[in-house]
PDB file of N, CA and C in Angstrom:
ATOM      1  N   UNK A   1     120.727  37.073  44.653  1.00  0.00           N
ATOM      2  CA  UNK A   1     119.398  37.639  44.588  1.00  0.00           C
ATOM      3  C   UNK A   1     118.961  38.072  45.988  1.00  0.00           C
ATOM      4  N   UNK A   2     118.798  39.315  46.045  1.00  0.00           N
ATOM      5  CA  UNK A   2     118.058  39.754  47.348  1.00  0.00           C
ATOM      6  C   UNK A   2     116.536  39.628  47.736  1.00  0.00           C
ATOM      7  N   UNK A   3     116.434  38.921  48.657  1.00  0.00           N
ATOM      8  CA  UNK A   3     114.880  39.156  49.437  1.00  0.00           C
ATOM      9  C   UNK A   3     114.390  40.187  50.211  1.00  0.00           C
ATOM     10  N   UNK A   4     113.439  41.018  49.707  1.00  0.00           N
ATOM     11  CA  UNK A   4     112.710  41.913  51.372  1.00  0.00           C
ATOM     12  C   UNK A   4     111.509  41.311  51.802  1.00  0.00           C
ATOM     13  N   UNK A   5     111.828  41.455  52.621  1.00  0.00           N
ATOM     14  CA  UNK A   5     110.678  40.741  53.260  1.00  0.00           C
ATOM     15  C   UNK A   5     110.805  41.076  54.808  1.00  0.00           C
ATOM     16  N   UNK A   6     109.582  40.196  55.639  1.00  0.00           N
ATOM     17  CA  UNK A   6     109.492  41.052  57.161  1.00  0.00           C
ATOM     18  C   UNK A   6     110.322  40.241  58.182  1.00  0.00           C
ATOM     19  N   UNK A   7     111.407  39.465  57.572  1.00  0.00           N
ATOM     20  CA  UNK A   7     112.436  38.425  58.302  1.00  0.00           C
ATOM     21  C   UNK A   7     113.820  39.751  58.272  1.00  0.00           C
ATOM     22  N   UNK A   8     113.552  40.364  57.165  1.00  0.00           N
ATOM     23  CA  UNK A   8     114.989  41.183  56.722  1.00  0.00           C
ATOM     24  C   UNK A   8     115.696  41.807  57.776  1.00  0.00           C
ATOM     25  N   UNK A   9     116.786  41.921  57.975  1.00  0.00           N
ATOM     26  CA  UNK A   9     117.726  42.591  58.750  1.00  0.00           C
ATOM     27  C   UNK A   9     117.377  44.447  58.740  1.00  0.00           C
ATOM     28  N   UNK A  10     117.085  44.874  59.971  1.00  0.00           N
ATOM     29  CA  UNK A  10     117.496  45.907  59.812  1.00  0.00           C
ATOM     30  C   UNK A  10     119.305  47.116  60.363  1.00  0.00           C
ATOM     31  N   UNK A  11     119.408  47.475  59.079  1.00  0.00           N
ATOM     32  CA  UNK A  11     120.609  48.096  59.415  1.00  0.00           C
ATOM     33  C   UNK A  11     120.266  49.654  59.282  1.00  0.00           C
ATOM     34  N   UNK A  12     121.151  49.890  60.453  1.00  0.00           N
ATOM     35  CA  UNK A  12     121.482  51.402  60.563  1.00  0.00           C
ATOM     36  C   UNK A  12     122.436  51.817  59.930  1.00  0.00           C
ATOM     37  N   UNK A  13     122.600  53.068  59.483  1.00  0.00           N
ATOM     38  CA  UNK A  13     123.584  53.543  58.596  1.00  0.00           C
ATOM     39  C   UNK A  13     125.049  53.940  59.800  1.00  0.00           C
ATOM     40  N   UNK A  14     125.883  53.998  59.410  1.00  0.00           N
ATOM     41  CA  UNK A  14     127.123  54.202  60.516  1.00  0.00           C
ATOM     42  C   UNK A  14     126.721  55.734  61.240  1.00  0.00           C
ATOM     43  N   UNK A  15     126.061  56.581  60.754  1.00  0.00           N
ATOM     44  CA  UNK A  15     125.935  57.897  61.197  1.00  0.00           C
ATOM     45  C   UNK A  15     124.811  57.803  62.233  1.00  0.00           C
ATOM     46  N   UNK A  16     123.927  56.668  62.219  1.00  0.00           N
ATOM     47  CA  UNK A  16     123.319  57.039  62.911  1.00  0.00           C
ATOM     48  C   UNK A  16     123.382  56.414  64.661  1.00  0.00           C
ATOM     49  N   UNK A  17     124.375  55.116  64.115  1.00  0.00           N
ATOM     50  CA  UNK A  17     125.231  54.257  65.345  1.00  0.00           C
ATOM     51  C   UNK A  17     125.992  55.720  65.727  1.00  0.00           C
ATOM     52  N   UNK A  18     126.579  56.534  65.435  1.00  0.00           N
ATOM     53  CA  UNK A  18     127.712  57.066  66.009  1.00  0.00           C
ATOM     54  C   UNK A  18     126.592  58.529  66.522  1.00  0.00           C
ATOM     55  N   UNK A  19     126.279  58.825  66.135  1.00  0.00           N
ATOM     56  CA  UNK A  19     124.522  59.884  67.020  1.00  0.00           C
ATOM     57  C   UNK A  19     124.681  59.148  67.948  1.00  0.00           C
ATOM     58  N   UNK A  20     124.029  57.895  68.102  1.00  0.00           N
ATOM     59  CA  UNK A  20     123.397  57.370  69.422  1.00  0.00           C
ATOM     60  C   UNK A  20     124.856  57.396  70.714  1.00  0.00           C
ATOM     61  N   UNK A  21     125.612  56.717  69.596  1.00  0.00           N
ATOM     62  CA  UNK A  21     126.709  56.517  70.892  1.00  0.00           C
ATOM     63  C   UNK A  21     127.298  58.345  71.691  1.00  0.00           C
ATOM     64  N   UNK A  22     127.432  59.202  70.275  1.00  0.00           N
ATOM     65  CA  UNK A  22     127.303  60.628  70.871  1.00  0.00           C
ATOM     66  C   UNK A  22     126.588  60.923  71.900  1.00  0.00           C
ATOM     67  N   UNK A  23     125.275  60.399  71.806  1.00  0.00           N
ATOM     68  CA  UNK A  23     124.225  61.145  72.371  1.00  0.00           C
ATOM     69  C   UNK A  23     124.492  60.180  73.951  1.00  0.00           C
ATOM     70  N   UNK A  24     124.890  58.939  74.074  1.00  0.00           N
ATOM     71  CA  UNK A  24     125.609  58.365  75.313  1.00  0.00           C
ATOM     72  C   UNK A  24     126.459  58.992  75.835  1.00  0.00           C
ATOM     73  N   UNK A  25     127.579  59.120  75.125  1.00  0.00           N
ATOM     74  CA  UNK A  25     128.587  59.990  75.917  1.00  0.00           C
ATOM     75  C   UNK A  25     128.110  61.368  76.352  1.00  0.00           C
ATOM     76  N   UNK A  26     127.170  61.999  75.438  1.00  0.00           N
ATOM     77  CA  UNK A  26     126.663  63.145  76.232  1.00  0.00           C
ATOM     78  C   UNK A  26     126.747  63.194  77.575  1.00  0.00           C
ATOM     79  N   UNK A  27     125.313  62.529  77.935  1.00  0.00           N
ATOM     80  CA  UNK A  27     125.524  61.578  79.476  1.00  0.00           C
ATOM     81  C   UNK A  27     126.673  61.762  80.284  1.00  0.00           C
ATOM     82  N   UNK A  28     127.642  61.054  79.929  1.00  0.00           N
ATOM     83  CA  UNK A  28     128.621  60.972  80.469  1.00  0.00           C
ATOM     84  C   UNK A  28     129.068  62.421  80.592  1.00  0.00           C
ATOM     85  N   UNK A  29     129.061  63.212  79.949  1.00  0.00           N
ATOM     86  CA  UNK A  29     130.125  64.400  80.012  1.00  0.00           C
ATOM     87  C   UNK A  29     128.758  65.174  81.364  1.00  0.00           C
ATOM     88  N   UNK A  30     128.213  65.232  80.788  1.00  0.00           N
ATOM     89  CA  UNK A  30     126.663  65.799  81.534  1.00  0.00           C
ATOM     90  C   UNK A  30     127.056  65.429  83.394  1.00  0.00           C
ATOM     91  N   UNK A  31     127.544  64.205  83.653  1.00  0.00           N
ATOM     92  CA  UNK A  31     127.229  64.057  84.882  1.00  0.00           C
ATOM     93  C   UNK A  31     128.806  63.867  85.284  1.00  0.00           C
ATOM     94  N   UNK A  32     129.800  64.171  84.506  1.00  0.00           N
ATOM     95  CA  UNK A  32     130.698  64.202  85.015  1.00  0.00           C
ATOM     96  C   UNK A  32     130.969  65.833  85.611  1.00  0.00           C
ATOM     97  N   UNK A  33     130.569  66.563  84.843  1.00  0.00           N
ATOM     98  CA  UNK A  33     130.358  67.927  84.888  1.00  0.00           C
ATOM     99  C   UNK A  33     129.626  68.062  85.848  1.00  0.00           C
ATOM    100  N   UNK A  34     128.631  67.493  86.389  1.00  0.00           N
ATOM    101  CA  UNK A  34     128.138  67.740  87.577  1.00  0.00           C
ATOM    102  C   UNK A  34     128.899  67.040  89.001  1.00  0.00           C
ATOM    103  N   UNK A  35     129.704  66.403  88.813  1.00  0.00           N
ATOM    104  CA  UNK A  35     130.688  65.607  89.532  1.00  0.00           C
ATOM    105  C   UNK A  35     131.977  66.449  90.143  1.00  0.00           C
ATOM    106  N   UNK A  36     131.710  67.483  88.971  1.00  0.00           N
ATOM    107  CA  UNK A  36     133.477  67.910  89.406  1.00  0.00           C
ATOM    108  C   UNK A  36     133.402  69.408  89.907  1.00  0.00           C
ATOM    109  N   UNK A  37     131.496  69.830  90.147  1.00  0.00           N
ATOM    110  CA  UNK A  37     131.528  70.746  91.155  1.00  0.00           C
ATOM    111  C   UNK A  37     131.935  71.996  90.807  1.00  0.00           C
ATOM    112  N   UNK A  38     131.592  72.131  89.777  1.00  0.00           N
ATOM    113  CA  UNK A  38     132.305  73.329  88.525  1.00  0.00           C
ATOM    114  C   UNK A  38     133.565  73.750  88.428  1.00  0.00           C
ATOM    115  N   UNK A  39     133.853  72.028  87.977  1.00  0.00           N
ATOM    116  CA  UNK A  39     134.852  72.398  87.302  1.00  0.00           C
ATOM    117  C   UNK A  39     135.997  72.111  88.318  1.00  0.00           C
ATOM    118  N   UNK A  40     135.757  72.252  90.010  1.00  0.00           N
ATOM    119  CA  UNK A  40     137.003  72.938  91.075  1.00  0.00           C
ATOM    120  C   UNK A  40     137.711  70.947  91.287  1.00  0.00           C
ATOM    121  N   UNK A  41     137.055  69.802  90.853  1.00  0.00           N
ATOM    122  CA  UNK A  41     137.745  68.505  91.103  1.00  0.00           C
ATOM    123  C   UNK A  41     138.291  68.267  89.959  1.00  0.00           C
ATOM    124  N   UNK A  42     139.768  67.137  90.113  1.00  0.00           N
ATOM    125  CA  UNK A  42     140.286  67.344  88.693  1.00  0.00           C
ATOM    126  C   UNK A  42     139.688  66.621  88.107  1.00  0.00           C
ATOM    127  N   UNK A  43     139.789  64.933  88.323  1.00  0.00           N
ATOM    128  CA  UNK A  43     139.583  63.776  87.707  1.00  0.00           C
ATOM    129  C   UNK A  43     137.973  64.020  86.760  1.00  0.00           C
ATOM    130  N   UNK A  44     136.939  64.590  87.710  1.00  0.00           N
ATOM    131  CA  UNK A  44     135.530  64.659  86.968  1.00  0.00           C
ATOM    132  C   UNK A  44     136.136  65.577  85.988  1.00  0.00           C
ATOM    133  N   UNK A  45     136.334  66.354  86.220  1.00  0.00           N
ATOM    134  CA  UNK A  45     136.843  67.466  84.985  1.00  0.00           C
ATOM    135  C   UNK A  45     137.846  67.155  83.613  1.00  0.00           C
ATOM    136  N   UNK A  46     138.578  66.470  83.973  1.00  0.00           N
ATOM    137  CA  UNK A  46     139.279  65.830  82.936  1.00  0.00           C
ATOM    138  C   UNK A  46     138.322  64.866  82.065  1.00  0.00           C
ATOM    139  N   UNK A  47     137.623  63.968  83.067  1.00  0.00           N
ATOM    140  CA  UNK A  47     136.607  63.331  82.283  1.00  0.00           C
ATOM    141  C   UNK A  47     135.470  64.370  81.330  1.00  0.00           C
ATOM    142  N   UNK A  48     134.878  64.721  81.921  1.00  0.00           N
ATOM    143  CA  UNK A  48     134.597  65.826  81.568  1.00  0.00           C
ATOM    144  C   UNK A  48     135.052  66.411  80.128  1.00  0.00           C
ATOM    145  N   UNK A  49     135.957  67.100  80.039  1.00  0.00           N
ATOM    146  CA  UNK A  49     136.478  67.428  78.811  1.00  0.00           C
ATOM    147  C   UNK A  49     136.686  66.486  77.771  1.00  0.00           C
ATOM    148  N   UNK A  50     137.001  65.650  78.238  1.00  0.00           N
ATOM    149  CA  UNK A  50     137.658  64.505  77.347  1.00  0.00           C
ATOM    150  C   UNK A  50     136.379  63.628  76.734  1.00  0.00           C
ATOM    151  N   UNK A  51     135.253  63.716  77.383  1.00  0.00           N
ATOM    152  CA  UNK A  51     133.985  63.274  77.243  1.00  0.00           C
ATOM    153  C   UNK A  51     133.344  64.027  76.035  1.00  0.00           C
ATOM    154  N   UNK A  52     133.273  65.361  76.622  1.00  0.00           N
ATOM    155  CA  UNK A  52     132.864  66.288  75.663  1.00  0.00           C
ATOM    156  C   UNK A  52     133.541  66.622  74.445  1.00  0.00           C
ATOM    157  N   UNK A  53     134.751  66.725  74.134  1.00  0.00           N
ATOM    158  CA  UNK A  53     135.212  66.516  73.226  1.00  0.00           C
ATOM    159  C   UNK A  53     134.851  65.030  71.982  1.00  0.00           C
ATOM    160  N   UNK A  54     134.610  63.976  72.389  1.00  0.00           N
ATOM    161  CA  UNK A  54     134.271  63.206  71.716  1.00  0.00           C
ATOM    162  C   UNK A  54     133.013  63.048  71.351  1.00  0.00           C
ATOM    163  N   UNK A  55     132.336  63.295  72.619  1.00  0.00           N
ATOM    164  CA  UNK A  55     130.940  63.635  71.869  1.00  0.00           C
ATOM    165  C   UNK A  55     130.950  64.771  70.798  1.00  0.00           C
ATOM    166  N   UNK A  56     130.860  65.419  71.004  1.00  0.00           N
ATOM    167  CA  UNK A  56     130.877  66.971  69.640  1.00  0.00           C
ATOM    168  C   UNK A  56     131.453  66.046  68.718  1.00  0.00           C
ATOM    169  N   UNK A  57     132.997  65.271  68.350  1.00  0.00           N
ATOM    170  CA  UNK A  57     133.193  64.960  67.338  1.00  0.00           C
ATOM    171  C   UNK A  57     132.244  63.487  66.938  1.00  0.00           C
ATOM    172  N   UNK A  58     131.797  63.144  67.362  1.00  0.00           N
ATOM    173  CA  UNK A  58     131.022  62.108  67.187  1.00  0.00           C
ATOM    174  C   UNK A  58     129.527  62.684  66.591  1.00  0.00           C
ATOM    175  N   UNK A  59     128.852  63.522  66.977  1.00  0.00           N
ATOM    176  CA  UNK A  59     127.511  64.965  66.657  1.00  0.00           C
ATOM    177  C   UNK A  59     128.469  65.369  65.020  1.00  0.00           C
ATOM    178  N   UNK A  60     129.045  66.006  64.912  1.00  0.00           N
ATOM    179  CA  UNK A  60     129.971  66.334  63.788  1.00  0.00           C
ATOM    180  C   UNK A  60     129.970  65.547  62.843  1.00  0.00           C
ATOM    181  N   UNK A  61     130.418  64.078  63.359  1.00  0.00           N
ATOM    182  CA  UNK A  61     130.467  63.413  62.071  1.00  0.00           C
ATOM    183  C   UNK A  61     129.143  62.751  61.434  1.00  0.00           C
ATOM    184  N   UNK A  62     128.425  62.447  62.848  1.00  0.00           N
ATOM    185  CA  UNK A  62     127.115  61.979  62.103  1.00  0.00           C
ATOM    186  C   UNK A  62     125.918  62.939  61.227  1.00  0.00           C
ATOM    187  N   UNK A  63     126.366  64.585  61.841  1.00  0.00           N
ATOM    188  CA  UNK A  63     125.182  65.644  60.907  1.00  0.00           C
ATOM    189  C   UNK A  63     126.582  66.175  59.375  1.00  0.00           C
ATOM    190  N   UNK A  64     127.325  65.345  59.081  1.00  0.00           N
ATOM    191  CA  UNK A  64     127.889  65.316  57.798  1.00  0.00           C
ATOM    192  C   UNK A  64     126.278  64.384  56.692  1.00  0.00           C
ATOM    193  N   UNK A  65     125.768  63.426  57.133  1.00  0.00           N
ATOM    194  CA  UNK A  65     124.782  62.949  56.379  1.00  0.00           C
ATOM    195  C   UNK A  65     123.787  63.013  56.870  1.00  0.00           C
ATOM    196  N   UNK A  66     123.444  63.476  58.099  1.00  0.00           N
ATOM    197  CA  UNK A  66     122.092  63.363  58.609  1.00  0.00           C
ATOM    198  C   UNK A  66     121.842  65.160  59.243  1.00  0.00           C
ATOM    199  N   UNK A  67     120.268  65.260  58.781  1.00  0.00           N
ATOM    200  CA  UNK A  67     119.901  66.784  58.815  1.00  0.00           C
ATOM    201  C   UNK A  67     120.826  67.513  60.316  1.00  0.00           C
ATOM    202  N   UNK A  68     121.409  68.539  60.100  1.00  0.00           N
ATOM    203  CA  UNK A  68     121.221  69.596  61.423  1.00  0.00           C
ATOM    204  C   UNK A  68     120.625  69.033  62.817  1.00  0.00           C
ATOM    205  N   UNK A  69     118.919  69.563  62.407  1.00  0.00           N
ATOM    206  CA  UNK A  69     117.919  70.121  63.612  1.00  0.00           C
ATOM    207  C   UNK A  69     117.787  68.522  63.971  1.00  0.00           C
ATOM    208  N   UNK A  70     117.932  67.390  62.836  1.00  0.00           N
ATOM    209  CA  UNK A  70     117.225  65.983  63.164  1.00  0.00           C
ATOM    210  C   UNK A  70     118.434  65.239  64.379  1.00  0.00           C
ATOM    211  N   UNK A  71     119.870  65.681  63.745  1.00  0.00           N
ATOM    212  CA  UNK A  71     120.973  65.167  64.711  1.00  0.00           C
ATOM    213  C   UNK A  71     121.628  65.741  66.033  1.00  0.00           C
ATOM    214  N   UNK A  72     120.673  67.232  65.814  1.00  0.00           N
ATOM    215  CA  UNK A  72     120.888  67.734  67.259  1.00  0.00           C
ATOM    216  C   UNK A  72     119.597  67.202  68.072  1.00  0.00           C
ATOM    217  N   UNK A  73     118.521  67.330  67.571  1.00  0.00           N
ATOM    218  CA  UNK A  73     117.738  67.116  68.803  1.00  0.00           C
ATOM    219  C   UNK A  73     117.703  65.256  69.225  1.00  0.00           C
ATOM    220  N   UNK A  74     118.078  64.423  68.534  1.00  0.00           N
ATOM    221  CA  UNK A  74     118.448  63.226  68.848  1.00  0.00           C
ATOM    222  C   UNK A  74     119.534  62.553  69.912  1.00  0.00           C
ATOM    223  N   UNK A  75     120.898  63.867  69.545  1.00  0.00           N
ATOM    224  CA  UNK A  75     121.736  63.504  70.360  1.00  0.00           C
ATOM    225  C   UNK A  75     121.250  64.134  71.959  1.00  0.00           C
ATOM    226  N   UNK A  76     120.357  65.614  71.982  1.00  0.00           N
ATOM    227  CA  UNK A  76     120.123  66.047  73.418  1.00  0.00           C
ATOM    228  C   UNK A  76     119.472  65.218  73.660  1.00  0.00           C
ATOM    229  N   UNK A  77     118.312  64.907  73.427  1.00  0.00           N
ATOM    230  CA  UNK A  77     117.343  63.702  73.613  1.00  0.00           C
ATOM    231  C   UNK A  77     117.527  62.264  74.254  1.00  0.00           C
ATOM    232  N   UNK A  78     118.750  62.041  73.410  1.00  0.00           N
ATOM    233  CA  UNK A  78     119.678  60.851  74.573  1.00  0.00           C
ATOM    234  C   UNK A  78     120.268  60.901  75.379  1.00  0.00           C
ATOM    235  N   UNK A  79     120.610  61.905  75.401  1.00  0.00           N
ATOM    236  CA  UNK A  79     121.746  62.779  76.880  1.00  0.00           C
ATOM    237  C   UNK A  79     120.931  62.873  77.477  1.00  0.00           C
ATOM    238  N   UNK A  80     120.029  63.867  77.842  1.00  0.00           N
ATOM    239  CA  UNK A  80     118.917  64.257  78.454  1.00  0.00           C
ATOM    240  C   UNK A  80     118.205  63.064  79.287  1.00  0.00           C
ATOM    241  N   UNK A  81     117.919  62.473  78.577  1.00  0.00           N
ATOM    242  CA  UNK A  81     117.241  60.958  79.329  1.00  0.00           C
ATOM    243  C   UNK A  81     118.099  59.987  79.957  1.00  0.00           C
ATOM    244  N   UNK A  82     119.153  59.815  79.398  1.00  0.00           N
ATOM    245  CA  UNK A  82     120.265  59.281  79.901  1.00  0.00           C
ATOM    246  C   UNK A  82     120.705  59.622  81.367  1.00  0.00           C
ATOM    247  N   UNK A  83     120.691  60.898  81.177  1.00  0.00           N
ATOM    248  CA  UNK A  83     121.739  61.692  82.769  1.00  0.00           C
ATOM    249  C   UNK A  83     120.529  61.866  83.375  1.00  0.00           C
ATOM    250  N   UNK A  84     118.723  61.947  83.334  1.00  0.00           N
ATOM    251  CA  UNK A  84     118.415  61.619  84.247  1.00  0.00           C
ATOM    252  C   UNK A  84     118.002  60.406  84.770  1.00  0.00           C
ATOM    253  N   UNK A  85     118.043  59.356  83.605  1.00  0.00           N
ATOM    254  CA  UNK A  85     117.914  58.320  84.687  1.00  0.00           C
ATOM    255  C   UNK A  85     118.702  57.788  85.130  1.00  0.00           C
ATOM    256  N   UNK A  86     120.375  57.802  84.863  1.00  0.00           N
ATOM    257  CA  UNK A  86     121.491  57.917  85.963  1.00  0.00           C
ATOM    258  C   UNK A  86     121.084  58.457  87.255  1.00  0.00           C
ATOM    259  N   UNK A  87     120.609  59.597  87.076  1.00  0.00           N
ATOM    260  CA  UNK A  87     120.480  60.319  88.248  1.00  0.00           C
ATOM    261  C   UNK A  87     119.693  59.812  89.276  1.00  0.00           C
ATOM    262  N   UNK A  88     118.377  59.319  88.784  1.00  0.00           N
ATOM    263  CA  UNK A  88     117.142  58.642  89.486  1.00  0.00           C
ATOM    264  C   UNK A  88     117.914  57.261  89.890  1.00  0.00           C
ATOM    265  N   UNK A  89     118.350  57.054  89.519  1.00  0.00           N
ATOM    266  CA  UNK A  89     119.207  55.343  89.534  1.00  0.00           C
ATOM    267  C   UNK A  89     119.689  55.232  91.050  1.00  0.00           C
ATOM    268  N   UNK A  90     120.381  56.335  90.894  1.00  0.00           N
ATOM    269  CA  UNK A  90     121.768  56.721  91.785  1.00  0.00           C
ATOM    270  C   UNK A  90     121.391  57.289  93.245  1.00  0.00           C
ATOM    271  N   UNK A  91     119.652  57.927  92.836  1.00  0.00           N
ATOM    272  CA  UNK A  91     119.573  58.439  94.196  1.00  0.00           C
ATOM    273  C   UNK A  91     119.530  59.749  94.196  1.00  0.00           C
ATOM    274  N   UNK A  92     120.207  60.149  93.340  1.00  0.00           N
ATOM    275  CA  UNK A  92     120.634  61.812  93.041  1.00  0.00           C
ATOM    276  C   UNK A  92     119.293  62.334  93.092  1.00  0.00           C
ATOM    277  N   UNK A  93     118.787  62.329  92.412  1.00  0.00           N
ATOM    278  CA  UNK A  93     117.308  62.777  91.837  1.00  0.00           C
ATOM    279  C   UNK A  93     115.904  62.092  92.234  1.00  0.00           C
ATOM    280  N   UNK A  94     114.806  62.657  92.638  1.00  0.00           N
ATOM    281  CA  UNK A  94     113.370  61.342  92.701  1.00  0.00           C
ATOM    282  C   UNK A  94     112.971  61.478  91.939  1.00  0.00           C
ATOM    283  N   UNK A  95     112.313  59.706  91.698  1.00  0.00           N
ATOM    284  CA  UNK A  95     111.857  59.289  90.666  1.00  0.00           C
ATOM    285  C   UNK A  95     110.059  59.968  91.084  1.00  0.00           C
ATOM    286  N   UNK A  96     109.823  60.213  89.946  1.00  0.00           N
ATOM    287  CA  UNK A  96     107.967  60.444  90.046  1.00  0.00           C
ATOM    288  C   UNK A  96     107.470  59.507  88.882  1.00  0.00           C
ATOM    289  N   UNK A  97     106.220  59.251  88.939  1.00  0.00           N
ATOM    290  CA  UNK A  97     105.283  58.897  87.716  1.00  0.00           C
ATOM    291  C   UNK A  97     105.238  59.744  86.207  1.00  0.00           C
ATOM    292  N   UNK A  98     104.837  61.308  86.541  1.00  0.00           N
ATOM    293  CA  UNK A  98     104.962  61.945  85.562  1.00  0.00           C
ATOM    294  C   UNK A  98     106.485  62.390  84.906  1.00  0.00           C
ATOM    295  N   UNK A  99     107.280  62.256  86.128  1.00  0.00           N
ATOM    296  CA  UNK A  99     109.038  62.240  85.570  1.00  0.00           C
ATOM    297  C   UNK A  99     109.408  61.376  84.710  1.00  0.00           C
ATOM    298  N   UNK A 100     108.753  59.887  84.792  1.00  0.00           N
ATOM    299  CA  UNK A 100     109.119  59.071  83.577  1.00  0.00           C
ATOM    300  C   UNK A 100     108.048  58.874  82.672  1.00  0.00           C
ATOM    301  N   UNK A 101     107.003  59.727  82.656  1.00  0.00           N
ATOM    302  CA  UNK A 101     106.136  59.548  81.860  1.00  0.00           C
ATOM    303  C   UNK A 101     106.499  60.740  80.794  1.00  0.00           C
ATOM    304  N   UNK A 102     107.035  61.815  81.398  1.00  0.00           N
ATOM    305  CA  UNK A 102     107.781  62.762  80.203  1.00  0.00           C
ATOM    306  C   UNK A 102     109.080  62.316  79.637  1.00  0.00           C
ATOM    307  N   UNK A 103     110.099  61.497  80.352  1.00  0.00           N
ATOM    308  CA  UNK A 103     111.519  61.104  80.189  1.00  0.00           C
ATOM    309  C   UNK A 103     110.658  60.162  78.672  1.00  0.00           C
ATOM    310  N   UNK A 104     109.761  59.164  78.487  1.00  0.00           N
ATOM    311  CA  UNK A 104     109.671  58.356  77.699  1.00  0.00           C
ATOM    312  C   UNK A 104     108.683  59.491  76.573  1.00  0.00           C
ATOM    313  N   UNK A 105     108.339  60.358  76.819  1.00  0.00           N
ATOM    314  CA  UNK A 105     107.921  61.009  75.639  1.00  0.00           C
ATOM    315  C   UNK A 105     109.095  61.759  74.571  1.00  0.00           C
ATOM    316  N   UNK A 106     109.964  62.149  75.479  1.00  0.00           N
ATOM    317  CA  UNK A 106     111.231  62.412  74.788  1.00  0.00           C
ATOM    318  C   UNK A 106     111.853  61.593  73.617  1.00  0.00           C
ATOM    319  N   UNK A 107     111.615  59.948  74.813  1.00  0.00           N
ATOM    320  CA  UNK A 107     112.250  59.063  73.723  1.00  0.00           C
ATOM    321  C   UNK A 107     111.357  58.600  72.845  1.00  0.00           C
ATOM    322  N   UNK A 108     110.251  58.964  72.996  1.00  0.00           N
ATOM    323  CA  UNK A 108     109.355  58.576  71.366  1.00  0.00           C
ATOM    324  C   UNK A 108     109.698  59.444  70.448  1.00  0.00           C
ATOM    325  N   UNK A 109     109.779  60.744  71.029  1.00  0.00           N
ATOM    326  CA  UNK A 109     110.374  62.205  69.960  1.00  0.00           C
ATOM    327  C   UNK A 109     111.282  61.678  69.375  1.00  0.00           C
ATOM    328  N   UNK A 110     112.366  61.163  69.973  1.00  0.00           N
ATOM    329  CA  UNK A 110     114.067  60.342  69.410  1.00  0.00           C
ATOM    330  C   UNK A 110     113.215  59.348  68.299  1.00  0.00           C
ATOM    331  N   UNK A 111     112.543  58.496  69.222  1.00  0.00           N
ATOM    332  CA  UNK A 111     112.599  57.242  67.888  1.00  0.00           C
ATOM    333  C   UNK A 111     111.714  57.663  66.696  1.00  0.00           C
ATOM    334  N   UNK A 112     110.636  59.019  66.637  1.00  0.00           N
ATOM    335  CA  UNK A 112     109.900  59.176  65.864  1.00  0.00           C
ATOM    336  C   UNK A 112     110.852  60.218  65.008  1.00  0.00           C
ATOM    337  N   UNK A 113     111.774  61.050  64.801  1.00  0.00           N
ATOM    338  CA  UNK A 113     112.172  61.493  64.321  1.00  0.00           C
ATOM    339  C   UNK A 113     113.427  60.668  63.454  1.00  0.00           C
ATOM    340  N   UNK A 114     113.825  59.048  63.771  1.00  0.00           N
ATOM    341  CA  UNK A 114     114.704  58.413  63.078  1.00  0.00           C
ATOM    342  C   UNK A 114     113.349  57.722  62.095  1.00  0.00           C
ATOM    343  N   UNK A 115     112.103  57.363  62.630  1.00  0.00           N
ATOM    344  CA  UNK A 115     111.239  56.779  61.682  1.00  0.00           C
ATOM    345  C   UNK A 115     110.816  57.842  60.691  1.00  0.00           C
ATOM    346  N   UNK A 116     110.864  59.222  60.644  1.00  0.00           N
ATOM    347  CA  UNK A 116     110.673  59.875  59.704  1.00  0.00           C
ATOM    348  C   UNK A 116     111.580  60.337  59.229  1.00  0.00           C
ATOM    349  N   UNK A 117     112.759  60.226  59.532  1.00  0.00           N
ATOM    350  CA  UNK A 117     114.148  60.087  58.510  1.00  0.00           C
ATOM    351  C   UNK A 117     114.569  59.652  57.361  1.00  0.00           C
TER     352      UNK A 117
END
């Protein structure tokens, strides 16, 4: 016999674990690509490709059940925020007030578009 109730587990469906982790590796491909100086270093570049390639197939498999427009703008959305706050992390980039006050509006866009899913 099943209970719902407000103790209940929440689970994500596998498509939408494999979005998020897409939308991580984005990131990764994002700043490896900026690493390898377009393209002219090998190692970033290999990463690079090899990054990007899995992301796309990872985007691919999760908009097999989940809308288009809802699994693209989720996965940029995590990339996007991701590679800049790598960036701010790292030094690369300055941090401002309104820089993370837009970086976290993004990610309400992300989490409000899985709550209306």
């Amino acid at each position: 016999m099943r209970q719902d109730g407000p103790l209940e587990a929440v689970v994500l469906p596998i498509s939408w674990i494999v979005l998020v982790l897409s939308g991580v590796l984005e990131a990764v491909w994002a700043t490896a690509l900026g690493k390898s100086e377009g393209l002219t270093r090998f190692w970033p570049a290999v990463v690079f490709f090899a990054v990007l390639a899995a992301s796309m197939v990872g985007l691919a498999y999760a908009m097999r059940e989940l809308p288009v427009g809802t699994s693209y703008a989720v996965w940029v959305g995590i990339g996007a925020v991701l590679t800049v706050v790598y960036a701010m992390l790292t030094g690369q980039e300055p941090v401002s007030a309104l820089k993370v006050l837009f970086l976290a509006m993004i990610v309400g866009g992300v989490v409000g578009l899985k709550l209306v899913h």
